[in-house]
Protein backbone atom coordinates (compact mmCIF):
# COMPACT_ATOMS: atom_id res chain seq x y z
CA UNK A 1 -89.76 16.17 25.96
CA UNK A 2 -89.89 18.76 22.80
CA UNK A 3 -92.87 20.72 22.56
CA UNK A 4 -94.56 20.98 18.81
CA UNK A 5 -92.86 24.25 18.06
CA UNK A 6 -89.47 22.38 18.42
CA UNK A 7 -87.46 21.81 14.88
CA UNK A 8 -86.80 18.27 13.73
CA UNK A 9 -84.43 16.69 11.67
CA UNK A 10 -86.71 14.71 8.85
CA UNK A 11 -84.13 12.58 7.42
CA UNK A 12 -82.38 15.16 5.13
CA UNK A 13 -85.20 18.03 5.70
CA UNK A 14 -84.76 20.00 8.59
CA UNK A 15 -88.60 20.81 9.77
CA UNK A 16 -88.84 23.90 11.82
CA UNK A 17 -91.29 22.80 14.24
CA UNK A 18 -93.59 19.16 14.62
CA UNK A 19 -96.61 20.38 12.74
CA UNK A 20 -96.36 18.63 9.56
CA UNK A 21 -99.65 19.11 6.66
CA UNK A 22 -101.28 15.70 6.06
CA UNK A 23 -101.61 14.64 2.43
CA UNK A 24 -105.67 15.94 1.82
CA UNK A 25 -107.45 15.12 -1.38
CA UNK A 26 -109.05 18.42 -2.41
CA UNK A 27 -109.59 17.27 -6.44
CA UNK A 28 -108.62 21.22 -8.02
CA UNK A 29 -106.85 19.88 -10.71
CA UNK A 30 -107.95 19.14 -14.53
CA UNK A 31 -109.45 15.95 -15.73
CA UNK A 32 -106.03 15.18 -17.59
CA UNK A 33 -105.06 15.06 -13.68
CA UNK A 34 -102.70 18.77 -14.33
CA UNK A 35 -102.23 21.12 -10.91
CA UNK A 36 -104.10 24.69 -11.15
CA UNK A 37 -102.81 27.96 -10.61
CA UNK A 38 -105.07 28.01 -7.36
CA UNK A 39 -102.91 25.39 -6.30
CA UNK A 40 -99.82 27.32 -5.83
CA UNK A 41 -102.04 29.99 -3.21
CA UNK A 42 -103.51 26.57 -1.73
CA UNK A 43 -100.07 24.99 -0.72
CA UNK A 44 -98.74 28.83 -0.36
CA UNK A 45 -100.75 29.15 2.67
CA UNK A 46 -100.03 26.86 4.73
CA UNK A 47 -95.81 26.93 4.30
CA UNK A 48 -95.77 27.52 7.62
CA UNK A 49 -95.73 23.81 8.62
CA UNK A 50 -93.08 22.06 9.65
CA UNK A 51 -93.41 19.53 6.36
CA UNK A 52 -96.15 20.16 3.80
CA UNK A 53 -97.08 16.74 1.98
CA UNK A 54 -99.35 17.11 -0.52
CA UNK A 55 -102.37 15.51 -1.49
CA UNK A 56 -101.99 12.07 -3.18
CA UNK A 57 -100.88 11.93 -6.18
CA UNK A 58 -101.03 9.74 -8.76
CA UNK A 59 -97.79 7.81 -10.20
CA UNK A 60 -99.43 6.35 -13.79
CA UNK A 61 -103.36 6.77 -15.51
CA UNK A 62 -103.86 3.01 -14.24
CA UNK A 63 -103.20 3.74 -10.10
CA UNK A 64 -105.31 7.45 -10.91
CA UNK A 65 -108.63 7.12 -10.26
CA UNK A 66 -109.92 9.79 -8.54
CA UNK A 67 -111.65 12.79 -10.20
CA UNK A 68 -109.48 16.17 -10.50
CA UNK A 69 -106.62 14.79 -8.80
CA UNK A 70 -103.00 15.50 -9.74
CA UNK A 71 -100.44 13.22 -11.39
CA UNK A 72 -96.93 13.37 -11.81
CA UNK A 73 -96.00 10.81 -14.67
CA UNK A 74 -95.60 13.72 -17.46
CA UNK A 75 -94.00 16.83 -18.37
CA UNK A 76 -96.97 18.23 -18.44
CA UNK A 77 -97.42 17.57 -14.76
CA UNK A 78 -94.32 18.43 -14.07
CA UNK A 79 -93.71 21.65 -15.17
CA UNK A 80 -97.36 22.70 -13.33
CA UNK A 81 -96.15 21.42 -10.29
CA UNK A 82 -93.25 23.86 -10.29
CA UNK A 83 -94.82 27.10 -9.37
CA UNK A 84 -96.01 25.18 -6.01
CA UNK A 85 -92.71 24.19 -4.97
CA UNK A 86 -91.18 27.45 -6.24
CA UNK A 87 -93.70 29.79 -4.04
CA UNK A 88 -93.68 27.29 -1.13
CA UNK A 89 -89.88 27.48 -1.03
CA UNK A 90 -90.12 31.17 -1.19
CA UNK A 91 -92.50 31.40 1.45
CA UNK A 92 -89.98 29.62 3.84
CA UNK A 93 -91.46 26.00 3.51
CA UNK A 94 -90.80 22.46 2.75
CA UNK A 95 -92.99 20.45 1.01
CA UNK A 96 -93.19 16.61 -0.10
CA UNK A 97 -95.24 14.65 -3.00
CA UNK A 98 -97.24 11.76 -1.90
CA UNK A 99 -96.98 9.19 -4.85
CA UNK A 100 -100.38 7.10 -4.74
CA UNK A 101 -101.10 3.81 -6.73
CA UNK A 102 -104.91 3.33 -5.40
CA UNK A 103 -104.95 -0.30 -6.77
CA UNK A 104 -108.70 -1.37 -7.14
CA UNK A 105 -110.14 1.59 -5.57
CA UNK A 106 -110.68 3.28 -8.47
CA UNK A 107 -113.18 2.98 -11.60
CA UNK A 108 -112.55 1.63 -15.17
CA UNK A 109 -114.28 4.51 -16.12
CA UNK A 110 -111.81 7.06 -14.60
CA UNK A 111 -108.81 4.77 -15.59
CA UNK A 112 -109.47 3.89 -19.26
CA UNK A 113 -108.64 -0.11 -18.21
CA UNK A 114 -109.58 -2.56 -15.69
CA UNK A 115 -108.48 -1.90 -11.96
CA UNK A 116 -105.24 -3.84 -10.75
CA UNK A 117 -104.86 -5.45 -6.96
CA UNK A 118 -102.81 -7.95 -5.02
CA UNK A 119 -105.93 -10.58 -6.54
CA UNK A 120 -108.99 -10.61 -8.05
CA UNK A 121 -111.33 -8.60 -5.63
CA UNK A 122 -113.61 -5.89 -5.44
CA UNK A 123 -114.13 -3.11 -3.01
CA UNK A 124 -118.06 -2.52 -1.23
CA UNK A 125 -119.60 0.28 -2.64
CA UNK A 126 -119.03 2.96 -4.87
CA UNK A 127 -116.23 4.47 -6.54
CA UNK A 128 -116.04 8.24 -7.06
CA UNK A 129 -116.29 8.95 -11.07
CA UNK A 130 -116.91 12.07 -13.49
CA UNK A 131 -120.56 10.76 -13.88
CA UNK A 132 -120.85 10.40 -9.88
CA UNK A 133 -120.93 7.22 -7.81
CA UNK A 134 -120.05 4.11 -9.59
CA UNK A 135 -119.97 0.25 -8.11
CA UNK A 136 -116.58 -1.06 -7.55
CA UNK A 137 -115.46 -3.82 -9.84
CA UNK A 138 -113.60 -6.76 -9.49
CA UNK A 139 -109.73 -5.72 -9.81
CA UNK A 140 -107.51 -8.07 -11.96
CA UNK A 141 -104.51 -9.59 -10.22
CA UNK A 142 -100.93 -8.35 -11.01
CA UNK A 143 -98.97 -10.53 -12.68
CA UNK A 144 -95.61 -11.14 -11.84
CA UNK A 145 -93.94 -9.77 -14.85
CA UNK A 146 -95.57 -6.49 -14.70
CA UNK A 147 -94.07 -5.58 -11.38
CA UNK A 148 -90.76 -4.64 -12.90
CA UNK A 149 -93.28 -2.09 -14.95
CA UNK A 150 -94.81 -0.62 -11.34
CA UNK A 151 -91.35 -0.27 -9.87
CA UNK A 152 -90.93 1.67 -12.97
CA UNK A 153 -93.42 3.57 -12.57
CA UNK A 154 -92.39 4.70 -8.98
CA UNK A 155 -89.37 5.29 -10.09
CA UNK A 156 -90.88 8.07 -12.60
CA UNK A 157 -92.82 9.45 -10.68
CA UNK A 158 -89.74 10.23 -8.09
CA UNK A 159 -87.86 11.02 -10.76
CA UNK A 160 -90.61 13.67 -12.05
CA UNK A 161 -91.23 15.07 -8.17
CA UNK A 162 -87.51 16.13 -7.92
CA UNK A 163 -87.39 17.83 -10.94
CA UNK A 164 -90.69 19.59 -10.19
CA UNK A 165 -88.40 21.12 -6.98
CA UNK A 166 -90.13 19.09 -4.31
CA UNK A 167 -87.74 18.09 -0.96
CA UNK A 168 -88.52 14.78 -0.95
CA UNK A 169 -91.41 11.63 -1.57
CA UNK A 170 -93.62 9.72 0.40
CA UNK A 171 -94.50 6.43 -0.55
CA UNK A 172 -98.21 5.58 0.03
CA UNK A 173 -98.79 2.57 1.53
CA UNK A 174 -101.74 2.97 3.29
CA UNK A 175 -105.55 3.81 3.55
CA UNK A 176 -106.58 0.15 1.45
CA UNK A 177 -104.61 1.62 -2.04
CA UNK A 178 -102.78 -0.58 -3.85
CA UNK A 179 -99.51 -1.33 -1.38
CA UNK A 180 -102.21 -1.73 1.84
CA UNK A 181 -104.15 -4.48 -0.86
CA UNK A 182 -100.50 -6.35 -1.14
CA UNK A 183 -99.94 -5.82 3.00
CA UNK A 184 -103.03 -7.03 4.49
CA UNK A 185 -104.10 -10.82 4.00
CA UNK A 186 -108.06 -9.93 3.50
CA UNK A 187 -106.77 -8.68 0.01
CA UNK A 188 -103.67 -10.59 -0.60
CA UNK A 189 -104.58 -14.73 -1.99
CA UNK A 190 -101.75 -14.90 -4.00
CA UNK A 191 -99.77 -18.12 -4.08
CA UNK A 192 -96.27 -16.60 -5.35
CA UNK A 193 -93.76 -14.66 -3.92
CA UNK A 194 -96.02 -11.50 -2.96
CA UNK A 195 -98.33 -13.04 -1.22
CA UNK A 196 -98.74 -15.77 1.71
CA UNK A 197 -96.80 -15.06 4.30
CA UNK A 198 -95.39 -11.90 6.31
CA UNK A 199 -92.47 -11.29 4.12
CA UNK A 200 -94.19 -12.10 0.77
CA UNK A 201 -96.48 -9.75 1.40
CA UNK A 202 -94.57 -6.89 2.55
CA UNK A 203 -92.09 -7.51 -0.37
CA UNK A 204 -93.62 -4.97 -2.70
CA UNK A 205 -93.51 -2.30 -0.29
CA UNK A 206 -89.57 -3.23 0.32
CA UNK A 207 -89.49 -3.22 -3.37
CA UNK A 208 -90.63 0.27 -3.87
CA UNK A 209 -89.53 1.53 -1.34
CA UNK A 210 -85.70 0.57 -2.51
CA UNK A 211 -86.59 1.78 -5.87
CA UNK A 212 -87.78 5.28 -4.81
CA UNK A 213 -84.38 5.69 -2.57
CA UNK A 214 -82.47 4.46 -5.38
CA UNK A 215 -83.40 7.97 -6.90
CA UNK A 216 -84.49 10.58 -4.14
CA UNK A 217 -82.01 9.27 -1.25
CA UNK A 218 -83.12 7.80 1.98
CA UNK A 219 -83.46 10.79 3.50
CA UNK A 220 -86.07 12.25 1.57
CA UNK A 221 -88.22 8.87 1.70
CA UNK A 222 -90.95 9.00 3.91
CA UNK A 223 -94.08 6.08 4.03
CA UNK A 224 -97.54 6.46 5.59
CA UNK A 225 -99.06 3.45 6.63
CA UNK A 226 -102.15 2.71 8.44
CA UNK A 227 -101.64 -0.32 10.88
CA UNK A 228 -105.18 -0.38 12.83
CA UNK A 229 -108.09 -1.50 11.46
CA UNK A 230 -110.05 -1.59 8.24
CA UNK A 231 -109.02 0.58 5.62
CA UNK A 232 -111.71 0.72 2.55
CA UNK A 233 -112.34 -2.40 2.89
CA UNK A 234 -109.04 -4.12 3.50
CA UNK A 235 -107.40 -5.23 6.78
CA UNK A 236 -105.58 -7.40 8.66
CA UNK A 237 -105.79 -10.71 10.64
CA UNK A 238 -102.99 -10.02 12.88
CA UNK A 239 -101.75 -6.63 12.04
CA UNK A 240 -99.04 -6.75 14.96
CA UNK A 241 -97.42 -9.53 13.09
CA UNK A 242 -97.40 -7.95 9.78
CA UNK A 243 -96.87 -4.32 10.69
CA UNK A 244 -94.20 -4.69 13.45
CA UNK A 245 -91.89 -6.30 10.50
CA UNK A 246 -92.87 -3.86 7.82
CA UNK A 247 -91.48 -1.01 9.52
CA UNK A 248 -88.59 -2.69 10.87
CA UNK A 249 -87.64 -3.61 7.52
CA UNK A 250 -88.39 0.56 6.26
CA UNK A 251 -86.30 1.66 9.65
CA UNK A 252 -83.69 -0.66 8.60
CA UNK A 253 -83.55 1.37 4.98
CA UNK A 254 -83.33 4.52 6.79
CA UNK A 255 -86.09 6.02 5.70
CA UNK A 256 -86.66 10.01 6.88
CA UNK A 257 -89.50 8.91 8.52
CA UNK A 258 -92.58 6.60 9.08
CA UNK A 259 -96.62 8.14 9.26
CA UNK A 260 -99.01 5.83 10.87
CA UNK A 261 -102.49 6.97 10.31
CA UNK A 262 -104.25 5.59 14.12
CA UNK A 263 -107.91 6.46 14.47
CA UNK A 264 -109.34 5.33 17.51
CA UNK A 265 -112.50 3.83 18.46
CA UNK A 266 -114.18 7.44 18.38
CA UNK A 267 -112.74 8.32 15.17
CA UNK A 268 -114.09 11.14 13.19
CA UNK A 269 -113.44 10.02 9.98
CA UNK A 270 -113.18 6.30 10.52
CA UNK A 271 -112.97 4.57 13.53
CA UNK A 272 -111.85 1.28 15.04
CA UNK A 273 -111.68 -0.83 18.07
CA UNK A 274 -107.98 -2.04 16.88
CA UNK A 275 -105.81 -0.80 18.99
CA UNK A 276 -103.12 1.17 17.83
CA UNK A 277 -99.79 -0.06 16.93
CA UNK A 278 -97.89 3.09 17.55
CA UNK A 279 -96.33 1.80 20.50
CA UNK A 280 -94.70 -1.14 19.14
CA UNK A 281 -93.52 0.28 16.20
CA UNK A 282 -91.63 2.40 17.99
CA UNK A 283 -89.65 0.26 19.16
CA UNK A 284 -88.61 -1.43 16.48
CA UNK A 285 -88.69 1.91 14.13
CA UNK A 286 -85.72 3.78 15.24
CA UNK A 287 -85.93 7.33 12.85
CA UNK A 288 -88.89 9.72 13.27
CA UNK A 289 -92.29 8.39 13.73
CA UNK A 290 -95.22 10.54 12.85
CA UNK A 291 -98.62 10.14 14.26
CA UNK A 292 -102.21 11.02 12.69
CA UNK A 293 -105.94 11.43 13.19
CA UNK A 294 -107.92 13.44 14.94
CA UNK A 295 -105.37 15.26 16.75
CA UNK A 296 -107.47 18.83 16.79
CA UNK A 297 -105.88 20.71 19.31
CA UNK A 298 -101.79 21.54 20.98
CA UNK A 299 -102.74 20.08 23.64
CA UNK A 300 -104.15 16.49 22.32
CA UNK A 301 -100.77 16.56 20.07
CA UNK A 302 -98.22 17.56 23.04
CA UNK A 303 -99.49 14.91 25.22
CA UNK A 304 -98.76 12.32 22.17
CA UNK A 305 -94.86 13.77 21.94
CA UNK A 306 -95.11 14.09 25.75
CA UNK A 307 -95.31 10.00 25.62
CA UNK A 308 -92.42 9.71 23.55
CA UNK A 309 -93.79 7.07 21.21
CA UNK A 310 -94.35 10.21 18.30
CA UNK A 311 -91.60 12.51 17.47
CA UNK A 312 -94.47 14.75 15.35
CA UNK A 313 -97.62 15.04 14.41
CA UNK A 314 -99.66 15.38 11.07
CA UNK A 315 -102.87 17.44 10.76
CA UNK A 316 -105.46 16.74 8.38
CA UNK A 317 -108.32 18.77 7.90
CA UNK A 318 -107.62 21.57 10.29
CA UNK A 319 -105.04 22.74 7.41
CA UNK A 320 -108.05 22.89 5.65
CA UNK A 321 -110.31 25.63 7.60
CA UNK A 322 -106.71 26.73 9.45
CA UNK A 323 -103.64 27.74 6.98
CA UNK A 324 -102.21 29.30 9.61
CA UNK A 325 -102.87 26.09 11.73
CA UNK A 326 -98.86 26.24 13.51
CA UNK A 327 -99.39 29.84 14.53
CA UNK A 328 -103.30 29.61 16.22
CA UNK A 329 -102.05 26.21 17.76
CA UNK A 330 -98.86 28.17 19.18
CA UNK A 331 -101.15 31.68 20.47
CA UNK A 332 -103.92 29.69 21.62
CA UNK A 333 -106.47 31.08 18.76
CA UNK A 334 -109.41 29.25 17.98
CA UNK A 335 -109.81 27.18 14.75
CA UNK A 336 -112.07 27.52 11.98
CA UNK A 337 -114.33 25.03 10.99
CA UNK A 338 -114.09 23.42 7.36
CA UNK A 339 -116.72 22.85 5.31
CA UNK A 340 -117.26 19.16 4.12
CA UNK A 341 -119.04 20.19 1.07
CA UNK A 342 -116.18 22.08 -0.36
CA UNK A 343 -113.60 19.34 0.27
CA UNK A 344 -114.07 18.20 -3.60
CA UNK A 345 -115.61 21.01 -4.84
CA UNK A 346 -113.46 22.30 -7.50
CA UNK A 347 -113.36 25.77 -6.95
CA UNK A 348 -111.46 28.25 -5.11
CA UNK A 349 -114.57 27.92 -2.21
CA UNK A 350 -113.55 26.35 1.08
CA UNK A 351 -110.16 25.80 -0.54
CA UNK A 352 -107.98 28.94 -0.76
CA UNK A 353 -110.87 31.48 0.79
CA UNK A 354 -109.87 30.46 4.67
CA UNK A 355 -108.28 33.81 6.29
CA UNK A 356 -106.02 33.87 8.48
CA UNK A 357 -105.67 35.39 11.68
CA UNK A 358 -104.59 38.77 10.76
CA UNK A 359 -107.17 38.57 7.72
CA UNK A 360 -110.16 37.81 10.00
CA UNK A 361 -109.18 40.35 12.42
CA UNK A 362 -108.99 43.16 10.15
C-alpha cells in the first residue's frame, strides 16, 4: 500500500505526497469579498501539501454569504487572487479554488436579495452576518429558467480561477450549500426535473459539473461531497441510494478526484451515527478518492490508505495550528494546537502567526 509521503497523480496535477489542505473558512478578506495581502503568507505556508484547496469561495454576491470571505466573479477578485497562486507556485506547490454556492445558508442581509434553494425552506438557527447572528430565512425556490444563469455563473467563476493561475477547481457539493440542498430529499420538494427522484436530483450537480469541465478540463475537476449524515440541516433518507449514483455518474466524467467529508459518530466537529459511505463509493468511483475528518495524526491517515478504500487524505484544521503539517506528520513532531477563537478573526492572529518547526526551535 503507499504510505502518505507517496506522490499521486490528481487527474492532471501530479501531488507530491497524500497530504492534501482541506478547504478552511478563515474570513481575511474585505467585505466586497477581495483576498488580502496576508493571504498570499497564509496559503504560502503551507505549499508543502500535496494539493492546497482553498477556502470556499464564492461564485456570485447571491451564493456569498459569509462575512470576509473571498469571491471570484470579478476582476477585482481576480487579479488579488494572483499573488497567492504566484507565491504558492514559487514555493513548489499546487493549489485549487473551491467554488461555493451556499444556497439558503446565508443571510439577505449579507447577500443584498433573498436566499435561493432547491424549495422554499429555511435553515435552524442563525446565520453568520456583519451585525452578528441572524435567524435563517425561508429561501425562495429556483426556478427553472434561472438555472441556465447558475451554470453561468460556474462557468465564470472557473473561468476567473484559471486566469487567477490556480491548477484546477473543486466543485462544492457538500456540507448542506446549495448543490447538498438539490442532493438530499429533506431539502429537495420539487416536482420538475431537479427534484423527485435519484437522478432528478443529482442532475444539477451533473450539470455543473459538465459545465465547469467544459472550461478547466476533467482533470483539474475535483468535487467534495459529504455522504453521511446531516449537514446544516439537510440530509438524506437513504443516502446509499442517492450517493452511490452521484459519484458513479462524476467517476464516469473523469473527474481528478472525489472528497467525501465522513465524520464518525465521535466527530469533533460534527458527528453522526450514519455510517460512512466510503466503502461503497469506492467501488463504483474508479479515479482518486479522498477522505476527511478528524484524521489528526500519520498514523490514523495510513491505516485509512492501508485499507485501500482512500487513495489520500485531506486535513482540516491541523493546517491551521501546523503549516508545516506534511513535514511534523513525516518526523514524528508534535502538532500545535489551533485556536478556535481566531478561526474568523480577521487578523493576522492564529492565521499566519503559527511557526514552524525550525521557527519554534530557534
Amino acid at each position: 500500500m503507499p504510505t502518505l509521503f507517496d506522490p499521486i497523480q490528481l487527474g492532471d496535477i501530479t501531488a507530491p505526497n497524500r497530504i492534501l489542505m482541506a478547504p478552511l473558512t478563515r474570513g481575511r478578506s474585505t467585505r466586497d469579498h477581495v483576498p488580502v495581502d496576508m493571504m498570499v503568507d497564509y496559503y504560502t505556508q503551507r505549499a508543502t501539501a500535496g494539493l492546497i484547496i482553498t477556502e470556499a469561495t464564492g461564485i456570485s454576491q447571491e451564493g456569498l454569504g459569509w462575512p470576509y470571505a473571498p469571491g471570484i466573479w470579478n476582476d477585482e477578485q481576480v487579479a488579488a487572487w494572483k499573488p497567492v497562486t504566484d507565491s504558492v507556485h514559487a514555493a513548489g506547490g499546487r493549489i485549487v479554488m473551491q467554488l461555493w454556492h451556499m444556497g439558503r445558508q446565508v443571510h439577505s442581509s449579507v447577500i443584498k436579495t433573498q436566499p435561493v434553494s432547491s424549495s422554499a425552506t429555511a435553515t435552524a438557527g442563525q446565520a453568520h452576518t456583519y451585525e452578528g447572528k441572524q435567524d435563517f430565512e425561508v429561501a425562495r425556490p429556483l426556478e427553472l429558467d434561472e438555472i441556465p444563469r447558475l451554470l453561468n455563473d460556474y462557468e465564470l467563476a472557473t473561468r476567473n480561477a484559471l486566469a487567477a493561475g490556480f491548477d484546477g477547481v473543486q466543485i462544492h457539493a457538500a456540507n448542506g450549500y446549495l448543490i447538498d440542498q438539490f442532493l438530499r430529499d429533506n431539502a429537495n420538494f420539487r416536482t420538475d426535473n431537479y427534484g423527485g427522484s435519484v437522478e432528478n436530483r443529482i442532475r444539477l450537480l451533473r450539470e455543473v459539473t459538465e459545465r465547469v469541465i467544459s472550461v478547466a478540463g476533467a482533470g483539474r475537476t475535483s468535487v467534495r461531497l459529504s455522504p453521511n449524515g446531516d449537514s446544516q440541516g439537510v440530509d438524506d433518507s437513504n443516502p446509499t441510494e442517492l450517493f452511490l449514483p452521484a459519484a458513479k455518474m462524476l467517476s464516469d466524467l473523469g473527474i481528478g478526484f472525489l472528497e467525501l467529508r465522513e465524520p464518525g459518530p465521535d466527530g469533533t466537529f460534527g458527528n453522526t451515527d450514519v455510517p460512512k459511505l466510503s466503502p461503497e463509493i469506492r467501488k463504483v468511483f474508479t479515479g482518486p478518492l479522498i477522505v476527511n475528518s478528524d484524521y489528526d495524526s500519520a498514523d490514523k491517515a495510513q491505516a485509512e490508505l492501508d485499507t485501500g478504500i482512500a487513495d489520500g487524505i485531506s486535513f482540516g484544521r491541523p493546517f491551521i495550528g501546523n503549516p508545516d503539517l506534511v513535514t511534523r506528520l513525516q518526523t514524528g513532531a508534535p502538532l500545535a494546537k489551533d485556536d478556535a477563537k481566531t478561526w474568523y478573526s480577521q487578523g493576522p492572529e492564529g492565521y499566519i502567526d503559527y511557526p514552524a518547526l525550525e521557527t519554534a526551535a530557534a
